[in-house]
C-alpha atoms as a PDB file:
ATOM      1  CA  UNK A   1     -19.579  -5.209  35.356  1.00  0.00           C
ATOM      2  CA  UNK A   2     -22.750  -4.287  36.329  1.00  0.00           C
ATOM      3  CA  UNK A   3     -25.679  -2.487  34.198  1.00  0.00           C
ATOM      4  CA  UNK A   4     -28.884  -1.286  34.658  1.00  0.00           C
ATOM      5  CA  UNK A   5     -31.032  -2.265  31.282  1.00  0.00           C
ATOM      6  CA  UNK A   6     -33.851   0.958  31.311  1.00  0.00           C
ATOM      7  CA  UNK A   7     -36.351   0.619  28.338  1.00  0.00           C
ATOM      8  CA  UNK A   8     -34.100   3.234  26.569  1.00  0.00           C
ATOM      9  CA  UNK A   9     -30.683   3.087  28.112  1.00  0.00           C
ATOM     10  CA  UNK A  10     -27.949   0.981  29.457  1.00  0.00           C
ATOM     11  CA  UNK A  11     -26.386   2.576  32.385  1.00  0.00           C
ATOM     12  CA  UNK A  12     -23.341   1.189  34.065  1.00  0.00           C
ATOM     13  CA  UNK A  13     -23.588   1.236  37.708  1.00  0.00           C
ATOM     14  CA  UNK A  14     -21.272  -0.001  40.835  1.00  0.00           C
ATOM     15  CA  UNK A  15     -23.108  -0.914  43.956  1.00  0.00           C
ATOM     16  CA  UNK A  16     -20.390  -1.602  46.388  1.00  0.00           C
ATOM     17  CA  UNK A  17     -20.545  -2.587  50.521  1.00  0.00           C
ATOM     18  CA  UNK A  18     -23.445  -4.120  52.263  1.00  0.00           C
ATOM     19  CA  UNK A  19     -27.127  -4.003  51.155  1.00  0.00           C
ATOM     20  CA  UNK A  20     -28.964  -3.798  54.432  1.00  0.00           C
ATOM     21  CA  UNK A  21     -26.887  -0.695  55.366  1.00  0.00           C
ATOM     22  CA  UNK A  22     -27.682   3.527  54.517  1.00  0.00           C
ATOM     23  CA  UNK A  23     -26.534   3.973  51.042  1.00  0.00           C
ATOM     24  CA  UNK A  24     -24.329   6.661  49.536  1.00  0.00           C
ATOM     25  CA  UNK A  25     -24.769   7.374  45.637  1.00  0.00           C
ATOM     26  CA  UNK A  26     -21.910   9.817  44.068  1.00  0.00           C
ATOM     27  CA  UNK A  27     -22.538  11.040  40.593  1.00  0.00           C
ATOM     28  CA  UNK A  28     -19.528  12.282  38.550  1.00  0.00           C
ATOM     29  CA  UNK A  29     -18.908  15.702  36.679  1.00  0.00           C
ATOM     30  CA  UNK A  30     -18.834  16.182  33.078  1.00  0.00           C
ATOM     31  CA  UNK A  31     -16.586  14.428  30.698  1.00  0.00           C
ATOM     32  CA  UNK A  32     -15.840  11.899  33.503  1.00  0.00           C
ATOM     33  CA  UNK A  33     -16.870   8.258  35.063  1.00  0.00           C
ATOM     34  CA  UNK A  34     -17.965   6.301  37.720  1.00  0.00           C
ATOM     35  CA  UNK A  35     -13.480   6.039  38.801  1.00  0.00           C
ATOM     36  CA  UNK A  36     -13.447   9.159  39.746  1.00  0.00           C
ATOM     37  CA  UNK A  37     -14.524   8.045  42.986  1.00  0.00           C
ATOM     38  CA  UNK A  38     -12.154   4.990  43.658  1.00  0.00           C
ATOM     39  CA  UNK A  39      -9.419   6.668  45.865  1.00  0.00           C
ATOM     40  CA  UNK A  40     -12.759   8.584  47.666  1.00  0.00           C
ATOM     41  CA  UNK A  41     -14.351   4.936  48.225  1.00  0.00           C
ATOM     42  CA  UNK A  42     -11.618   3.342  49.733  1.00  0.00           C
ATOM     43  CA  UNK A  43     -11.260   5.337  52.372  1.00  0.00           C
ATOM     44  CA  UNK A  44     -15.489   5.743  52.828  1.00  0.00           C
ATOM     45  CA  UNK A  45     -16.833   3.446  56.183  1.00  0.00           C
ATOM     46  CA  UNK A  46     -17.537  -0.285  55.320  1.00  0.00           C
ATOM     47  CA  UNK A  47     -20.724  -0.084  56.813  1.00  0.00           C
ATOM     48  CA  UNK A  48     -21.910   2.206  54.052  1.00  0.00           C
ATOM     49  CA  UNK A  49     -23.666   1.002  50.681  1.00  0.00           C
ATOM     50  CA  UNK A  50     -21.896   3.287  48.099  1.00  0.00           C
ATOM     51  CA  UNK A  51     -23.788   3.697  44.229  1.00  0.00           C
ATOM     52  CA  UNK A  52     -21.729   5.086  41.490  1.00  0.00           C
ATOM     53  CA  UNK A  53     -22.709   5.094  37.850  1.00  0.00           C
ATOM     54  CA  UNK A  54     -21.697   6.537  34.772  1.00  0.00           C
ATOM     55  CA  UNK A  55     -23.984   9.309  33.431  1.00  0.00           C
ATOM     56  CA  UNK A  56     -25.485   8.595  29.897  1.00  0.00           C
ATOM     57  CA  UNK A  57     -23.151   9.489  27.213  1.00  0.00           C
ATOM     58  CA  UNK A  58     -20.210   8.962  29.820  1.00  0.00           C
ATOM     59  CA  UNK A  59     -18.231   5.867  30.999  1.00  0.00           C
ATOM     60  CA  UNK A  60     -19.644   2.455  30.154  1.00  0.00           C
ATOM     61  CA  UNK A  61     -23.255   3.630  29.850  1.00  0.00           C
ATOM     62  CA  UNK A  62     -24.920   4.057  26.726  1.00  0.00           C
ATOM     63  CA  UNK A  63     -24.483   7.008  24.478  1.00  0.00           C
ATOM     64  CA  UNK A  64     -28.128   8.525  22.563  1.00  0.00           C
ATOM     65  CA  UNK A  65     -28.365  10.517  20.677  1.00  0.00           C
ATOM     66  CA  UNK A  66     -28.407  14.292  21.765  1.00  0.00           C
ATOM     67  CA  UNK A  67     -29.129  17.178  22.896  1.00  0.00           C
ATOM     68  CA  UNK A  68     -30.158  15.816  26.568  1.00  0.00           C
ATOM     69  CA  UNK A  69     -32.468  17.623  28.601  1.00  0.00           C
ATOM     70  CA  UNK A  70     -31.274  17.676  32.466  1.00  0.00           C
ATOM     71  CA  UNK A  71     -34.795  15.788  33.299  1.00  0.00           C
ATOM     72  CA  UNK A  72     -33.783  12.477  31.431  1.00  0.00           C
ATOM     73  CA  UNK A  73     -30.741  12.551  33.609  1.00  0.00           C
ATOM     74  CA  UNK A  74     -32.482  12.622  36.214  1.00  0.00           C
ATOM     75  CA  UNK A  75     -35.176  10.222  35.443  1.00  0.00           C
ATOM     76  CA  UNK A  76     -31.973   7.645  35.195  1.00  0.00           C
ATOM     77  CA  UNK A  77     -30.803   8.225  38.300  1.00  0.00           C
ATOM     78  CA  UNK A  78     -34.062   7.927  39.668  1.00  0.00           C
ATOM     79  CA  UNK A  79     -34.731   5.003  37.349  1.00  0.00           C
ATOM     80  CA  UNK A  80     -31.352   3.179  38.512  1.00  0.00           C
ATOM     81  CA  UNK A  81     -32.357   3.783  42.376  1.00  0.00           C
ATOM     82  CA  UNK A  82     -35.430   1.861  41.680  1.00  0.00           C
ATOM     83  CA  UNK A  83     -33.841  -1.066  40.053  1.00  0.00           C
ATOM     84  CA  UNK A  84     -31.359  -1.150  42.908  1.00  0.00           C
ATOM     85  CA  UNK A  85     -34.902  -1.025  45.196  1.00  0.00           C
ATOM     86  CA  UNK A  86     -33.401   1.479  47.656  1.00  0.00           C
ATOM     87  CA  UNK A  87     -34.563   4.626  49.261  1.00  0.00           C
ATOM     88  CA  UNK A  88     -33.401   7.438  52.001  1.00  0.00           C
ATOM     89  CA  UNK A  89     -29.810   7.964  50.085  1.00  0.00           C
ATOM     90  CA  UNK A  90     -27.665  10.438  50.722  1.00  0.00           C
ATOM     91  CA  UNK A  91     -27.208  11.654  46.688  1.00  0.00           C
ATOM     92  CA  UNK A  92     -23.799  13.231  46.539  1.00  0.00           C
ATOM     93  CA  UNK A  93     -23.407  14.780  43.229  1.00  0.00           C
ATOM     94  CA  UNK A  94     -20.132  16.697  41.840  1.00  0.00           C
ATOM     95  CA  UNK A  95     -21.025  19.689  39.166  1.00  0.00           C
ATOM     96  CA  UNK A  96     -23.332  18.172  36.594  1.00  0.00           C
ATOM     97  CA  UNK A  97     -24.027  15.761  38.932  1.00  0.00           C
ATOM     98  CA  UNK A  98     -24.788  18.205  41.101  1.00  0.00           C
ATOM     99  CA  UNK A  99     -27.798  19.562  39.254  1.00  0.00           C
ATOM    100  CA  UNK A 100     -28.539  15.823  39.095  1.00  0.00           C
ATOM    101  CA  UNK A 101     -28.580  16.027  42.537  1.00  0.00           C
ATOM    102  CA  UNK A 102     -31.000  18.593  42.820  1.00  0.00           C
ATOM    103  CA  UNK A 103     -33.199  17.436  40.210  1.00  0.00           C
ATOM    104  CA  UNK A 104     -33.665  13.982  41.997  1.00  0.00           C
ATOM    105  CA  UNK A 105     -34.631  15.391  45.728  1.00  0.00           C
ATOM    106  CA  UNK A 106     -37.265  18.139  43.762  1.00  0.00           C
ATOM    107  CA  UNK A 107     -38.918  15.420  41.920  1.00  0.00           C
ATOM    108  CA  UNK A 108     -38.392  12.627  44.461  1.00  0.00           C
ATOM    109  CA  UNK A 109     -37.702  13.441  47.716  1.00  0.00           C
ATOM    110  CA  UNK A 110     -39.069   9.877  48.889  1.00  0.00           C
ATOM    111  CA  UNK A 111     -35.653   8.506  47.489  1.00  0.00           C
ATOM    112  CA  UNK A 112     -33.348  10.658  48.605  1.00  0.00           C
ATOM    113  CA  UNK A 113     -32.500  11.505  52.548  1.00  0.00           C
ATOM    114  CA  UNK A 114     -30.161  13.889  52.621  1.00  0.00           C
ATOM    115  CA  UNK A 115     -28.264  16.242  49.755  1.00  0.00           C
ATOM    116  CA  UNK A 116     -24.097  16.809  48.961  1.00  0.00           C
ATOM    117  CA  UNK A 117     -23.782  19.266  46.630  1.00  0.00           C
ATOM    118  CA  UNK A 118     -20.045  19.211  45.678  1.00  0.00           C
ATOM    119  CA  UNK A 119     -18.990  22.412  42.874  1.00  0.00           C
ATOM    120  CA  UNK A 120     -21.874  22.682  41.581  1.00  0.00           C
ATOM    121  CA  UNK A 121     -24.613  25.634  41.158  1.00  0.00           C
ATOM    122  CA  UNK A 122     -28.136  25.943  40.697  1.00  0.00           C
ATOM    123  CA  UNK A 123     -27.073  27.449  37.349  1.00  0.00           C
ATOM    124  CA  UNK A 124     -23.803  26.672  35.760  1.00  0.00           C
ATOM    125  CA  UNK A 125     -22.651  29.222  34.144  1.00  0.00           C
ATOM    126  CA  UNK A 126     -24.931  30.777  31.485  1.00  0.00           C
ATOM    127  CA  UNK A 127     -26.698  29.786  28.431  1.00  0.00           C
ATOM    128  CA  UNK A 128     -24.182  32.098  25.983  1.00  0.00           C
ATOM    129  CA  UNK A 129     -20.918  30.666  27.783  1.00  0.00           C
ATOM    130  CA  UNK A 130     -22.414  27.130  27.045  1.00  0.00           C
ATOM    131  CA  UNK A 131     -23.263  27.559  23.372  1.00  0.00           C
ATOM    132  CA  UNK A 132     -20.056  28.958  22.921  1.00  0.00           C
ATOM    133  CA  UNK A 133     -18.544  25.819  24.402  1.00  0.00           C
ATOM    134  CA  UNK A 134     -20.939  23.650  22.454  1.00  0.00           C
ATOM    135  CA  UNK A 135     -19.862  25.075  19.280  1.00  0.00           C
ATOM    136  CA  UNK A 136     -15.913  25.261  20.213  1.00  0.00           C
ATOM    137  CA  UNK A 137     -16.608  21.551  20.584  1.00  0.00           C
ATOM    138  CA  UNK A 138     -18.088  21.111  17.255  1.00  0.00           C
ATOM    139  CA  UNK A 139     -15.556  23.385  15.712  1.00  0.00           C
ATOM    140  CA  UNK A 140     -12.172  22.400  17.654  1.00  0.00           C
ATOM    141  CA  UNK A 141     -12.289  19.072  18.387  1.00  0.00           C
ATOM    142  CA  UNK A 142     -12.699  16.974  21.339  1.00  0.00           C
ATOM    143  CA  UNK A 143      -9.051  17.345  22.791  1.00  0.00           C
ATOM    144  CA  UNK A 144      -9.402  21.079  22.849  1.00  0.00           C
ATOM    145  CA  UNK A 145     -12.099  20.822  25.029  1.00  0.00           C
ATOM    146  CA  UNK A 146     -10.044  18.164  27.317  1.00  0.00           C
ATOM    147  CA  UNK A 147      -7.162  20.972  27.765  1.00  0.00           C
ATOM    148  CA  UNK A 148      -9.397  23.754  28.475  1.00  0.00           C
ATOM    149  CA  UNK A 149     -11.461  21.430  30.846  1.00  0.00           C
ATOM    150  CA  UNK A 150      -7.915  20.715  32.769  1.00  0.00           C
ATOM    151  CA  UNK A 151      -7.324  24.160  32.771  1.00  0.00           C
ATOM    152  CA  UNK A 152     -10.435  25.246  34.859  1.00  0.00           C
ATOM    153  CA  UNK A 153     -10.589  22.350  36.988  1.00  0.00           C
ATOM    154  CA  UNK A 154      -6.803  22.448  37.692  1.00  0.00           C
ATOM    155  CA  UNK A 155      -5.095  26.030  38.115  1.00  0.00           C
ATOM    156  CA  UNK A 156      -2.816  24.731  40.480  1.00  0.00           C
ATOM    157  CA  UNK A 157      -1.390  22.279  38.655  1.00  0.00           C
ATOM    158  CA  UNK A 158       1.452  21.958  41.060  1.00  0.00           C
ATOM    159  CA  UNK A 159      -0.651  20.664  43.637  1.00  0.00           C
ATOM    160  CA  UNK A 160      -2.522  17.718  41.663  1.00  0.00           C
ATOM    161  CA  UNK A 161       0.367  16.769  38.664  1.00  0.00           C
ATOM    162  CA  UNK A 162      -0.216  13.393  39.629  1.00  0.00           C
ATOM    163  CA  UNK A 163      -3.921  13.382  38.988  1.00  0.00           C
ATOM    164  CA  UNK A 164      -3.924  15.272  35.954  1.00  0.00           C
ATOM    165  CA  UNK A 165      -2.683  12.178  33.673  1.00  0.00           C
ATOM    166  CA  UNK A 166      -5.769   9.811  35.117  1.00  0.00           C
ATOM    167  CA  UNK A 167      -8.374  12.246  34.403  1.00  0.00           C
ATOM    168  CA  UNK A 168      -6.964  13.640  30.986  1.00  0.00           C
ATOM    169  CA  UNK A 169      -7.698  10.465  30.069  1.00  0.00           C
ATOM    170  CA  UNK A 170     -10.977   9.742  30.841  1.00  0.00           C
ATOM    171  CA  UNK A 171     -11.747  12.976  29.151  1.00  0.00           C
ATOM    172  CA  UNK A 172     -10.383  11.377  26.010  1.00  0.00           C
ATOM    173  CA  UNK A 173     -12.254   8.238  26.313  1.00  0.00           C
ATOM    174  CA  UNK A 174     -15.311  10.147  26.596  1.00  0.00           C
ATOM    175  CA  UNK A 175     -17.673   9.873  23.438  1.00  0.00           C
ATOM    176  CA  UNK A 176     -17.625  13.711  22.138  1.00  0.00           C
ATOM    177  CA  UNK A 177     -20.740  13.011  21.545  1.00  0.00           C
ATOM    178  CA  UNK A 178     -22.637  12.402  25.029  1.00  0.00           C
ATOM    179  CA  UNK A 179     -20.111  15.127  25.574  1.00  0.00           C
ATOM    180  CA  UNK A 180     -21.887  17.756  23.928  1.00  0.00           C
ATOM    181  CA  UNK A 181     -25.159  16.685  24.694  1.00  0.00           C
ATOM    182  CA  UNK A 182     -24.755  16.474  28.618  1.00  0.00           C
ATOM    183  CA  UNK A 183     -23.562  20.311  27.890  1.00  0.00           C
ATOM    184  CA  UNK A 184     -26.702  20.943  26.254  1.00  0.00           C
ATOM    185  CA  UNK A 185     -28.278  19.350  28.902  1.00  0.00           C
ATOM    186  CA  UNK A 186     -26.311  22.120  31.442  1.00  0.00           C
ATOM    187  CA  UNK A 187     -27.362  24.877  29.130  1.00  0.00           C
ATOM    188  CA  UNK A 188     -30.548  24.490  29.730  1.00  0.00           C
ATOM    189  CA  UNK A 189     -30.695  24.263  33.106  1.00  0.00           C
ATOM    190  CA  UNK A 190     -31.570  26.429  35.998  1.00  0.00           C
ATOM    191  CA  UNK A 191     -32.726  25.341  39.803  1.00  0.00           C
ATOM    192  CA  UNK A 192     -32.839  28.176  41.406  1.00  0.00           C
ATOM    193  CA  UNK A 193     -36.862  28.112  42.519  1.00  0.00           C
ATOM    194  CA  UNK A 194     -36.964  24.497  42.907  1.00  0.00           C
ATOM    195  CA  UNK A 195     -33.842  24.191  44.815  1.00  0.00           C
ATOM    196  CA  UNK A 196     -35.234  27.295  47.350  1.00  0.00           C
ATOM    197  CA  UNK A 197     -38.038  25.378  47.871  1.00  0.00           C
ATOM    198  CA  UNK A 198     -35.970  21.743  49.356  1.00  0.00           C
ATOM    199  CA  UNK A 199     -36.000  20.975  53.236  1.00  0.00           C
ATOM    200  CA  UNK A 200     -33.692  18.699  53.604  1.00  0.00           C
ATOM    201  CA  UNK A 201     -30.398  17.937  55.227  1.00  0.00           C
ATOM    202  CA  UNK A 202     -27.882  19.499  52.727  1.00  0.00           C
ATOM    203  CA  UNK A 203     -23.694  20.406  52.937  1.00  0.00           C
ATOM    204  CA  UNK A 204     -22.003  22.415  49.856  1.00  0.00           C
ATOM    205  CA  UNK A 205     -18.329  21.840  49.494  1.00  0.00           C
ATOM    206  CA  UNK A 206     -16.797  23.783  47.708  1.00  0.00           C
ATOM    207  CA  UNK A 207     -13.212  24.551  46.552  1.00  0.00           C
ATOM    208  CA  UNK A 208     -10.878  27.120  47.026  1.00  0.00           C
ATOM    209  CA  UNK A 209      -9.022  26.486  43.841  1.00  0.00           C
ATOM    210  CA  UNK A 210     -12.107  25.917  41.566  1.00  0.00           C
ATOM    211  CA  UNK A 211     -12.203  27.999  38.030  1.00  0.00           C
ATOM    212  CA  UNK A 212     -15.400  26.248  36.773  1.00  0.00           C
ATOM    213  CA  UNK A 213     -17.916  26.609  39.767  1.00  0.00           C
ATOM    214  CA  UNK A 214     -15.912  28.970  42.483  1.00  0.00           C
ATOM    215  CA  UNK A 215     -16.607  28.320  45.916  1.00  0.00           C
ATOM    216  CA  UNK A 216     -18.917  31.860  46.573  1.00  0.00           C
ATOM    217  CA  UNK A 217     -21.151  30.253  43.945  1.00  0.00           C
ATOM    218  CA  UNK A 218     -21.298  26.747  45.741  1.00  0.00           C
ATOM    219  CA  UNK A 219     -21.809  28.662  48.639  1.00  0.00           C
ATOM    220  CA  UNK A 220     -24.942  30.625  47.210  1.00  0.00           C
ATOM    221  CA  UNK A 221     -26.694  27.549  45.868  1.00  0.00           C
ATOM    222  CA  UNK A 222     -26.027  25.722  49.365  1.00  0.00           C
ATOM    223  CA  UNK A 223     -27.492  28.623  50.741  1.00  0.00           C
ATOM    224  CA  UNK A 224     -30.928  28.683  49.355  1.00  0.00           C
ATOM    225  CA  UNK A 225     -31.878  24.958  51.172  1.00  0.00           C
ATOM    226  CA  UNK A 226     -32.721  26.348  54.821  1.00  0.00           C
ATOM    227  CA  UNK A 227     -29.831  24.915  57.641  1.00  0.00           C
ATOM    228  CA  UNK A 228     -27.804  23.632  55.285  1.00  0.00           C
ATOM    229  CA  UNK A 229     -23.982  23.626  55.582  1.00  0.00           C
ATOM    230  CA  UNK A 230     -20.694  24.745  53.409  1.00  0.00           C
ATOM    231  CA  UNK A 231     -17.737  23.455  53.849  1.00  0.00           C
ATOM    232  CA  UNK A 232     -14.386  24.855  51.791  1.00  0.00           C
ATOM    233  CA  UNK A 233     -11.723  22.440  50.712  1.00  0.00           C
ATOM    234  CA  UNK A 234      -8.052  24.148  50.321  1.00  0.00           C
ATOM    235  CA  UNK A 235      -5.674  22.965  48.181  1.00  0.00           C
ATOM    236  CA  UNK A 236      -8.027  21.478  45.536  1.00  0.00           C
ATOM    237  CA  UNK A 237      -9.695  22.547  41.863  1.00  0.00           C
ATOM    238  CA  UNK A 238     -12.878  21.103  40.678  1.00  0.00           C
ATOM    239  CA  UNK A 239     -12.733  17.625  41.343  1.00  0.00           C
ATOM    240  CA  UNK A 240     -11.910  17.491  45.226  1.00  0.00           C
ATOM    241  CA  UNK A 241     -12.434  13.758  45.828  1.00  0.00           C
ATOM    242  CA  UNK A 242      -9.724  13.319  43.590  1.00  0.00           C
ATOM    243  CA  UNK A 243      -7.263  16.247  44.534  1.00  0.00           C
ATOM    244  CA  UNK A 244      -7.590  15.612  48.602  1.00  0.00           C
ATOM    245  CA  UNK A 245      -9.774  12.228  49.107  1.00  0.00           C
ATOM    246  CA  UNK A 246      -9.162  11.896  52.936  1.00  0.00           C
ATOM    247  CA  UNK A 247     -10.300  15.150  53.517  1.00  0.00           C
ATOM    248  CA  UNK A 248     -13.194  15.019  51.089  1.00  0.00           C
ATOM    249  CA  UNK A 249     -13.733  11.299  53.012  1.00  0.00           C
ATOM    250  CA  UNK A 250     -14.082  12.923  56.225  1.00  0.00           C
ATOM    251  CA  UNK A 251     -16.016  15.588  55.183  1.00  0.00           C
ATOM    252  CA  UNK A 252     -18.411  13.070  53.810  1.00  0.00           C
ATOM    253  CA  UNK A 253     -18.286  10.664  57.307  1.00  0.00           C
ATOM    254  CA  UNK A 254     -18.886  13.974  59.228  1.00  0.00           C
ATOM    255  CA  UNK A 255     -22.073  14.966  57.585  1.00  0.00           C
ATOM    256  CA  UNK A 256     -23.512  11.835  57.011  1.00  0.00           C
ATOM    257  CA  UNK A 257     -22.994  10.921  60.908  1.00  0.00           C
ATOM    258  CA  UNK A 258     -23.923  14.213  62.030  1.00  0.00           C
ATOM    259  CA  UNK A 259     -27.359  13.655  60.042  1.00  0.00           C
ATOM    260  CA  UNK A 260     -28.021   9.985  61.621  1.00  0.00           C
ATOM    261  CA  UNK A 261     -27.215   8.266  58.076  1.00  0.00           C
ATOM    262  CA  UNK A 262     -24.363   6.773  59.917  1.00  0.00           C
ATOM    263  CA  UNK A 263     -24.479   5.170  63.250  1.00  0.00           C
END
């Protein structure tokens, strides 16, 4: 397995498919990992490079001690793109990954090519909701934050039962620790301005059934990069790629051929 030694962190990476190709990094929601994205992958063209990693406090990757602050998550993904020496991605990033997302083409937009912002905002939710969280954390326990996680992400439950299991428990594994801190990390972020100010190639996708970030707010934050494009996924909660992966597959193959990534 893979890992990316930073001078403060060791972050767990898979860098799958060709290396002389366009690459494709995906970047995981909160509580989750880097397997999120296997059914997604699989079905993804082999002559795409695809990056995954686990976020710090998440997956395999080292967890420090909190709060985070959204700008060291970024600096690691920009950190890991550098050790992988590639540039022109298209950064596909799911909810807190999605603000990763943004951070990364604000601060370098020589890395990254083109922008998927998958239920995610500019601002999720606000700072009261999270500190509420934060301390229901603290105060409850880690598994009552896995049920009311599942309960946002999946309000259908009849259309993903099989999924539910598999990420339940990756919401276990994770450390309750990196946990809270990547919320902290959410809490304290906002991209509205920098976000407005992107010109880029850039597709929202968002989610009809989606309790966490509906799809009008997807929509919105999409909205503020200049010719971008939203897409809406039916039949799916949060964590699309899971729920329908062909259609989040060709969603993905569409965008990225339509924007000369793929030939």
């Amino acid at each position: 397995m893979p890992f990316a030694f930073l001078p403060d962190l060791r972050l767990h990476y898979r860098d799958e498919g060709p290396k002389n190709v366009p690459a494709l990094v995906l970047v995981h929601a909160l509580g989750l990992d880097l397997t999120i994205w296997d059914q997604l992958c699989a079905l993804l063209p082999a002559n795409l490079r695809v990056i995954r990693y686990d976020l710090r406090g998440h997956g395999q990757s080292d967890v420090p001690s909190g709060p985070y602050a959204m700008g060291a998550m970024v600096r690691d993904a920009e950190r890991l793109l550098e050790h992988l020496n590639v540039k022109d991605v298209a950064f596909c990033g799911l909810s807190i990954g999605g603000l990763v997302a943004q951070g990364i083409a604000v601060k370098r937009l020589d890395l990254v090519r083109s922008l998927i912002l998958s239920n995610t905002a500019a601002r999720i939710g606000h700072e009261s909701l999270w500190e509420k969280r934060i301390e229901d954390a603290r105060t409850q326990g880690h598994e009552a934050m896995v049920q009311a996680s599942l309960e946002r992400w999946f309000p259908r439950q009849d259309l993903t039962q099989a999924h539910i299991q598999q990420i339940a428990d990756i919401l276990r594994r994770t450390s309750p620790e990196g946990y809270i801190a990547s919320m902290e990390a959410i809490r304290g972020t906002d991209f509205y301005t920098p976000t407005s100010g992107l010109r880029l190639p850039t597709l929202g996708i968002g989610s009809v059934n989606d309790a966490s970030t509906p799809p009008d707010l997807v929509r919105e934050t999409t909205e503020l990069v200049p010719g971008s494009e939203f897409t809406l996924i039916r039949r799916a909660g949060h964590l699309p790629c899971v729920d329908q992966p062909e259609t989040y597959a060709r969603i993905l193959t569409d965008f990225l051929t339509a924007t000369g990534h793929l030939k």
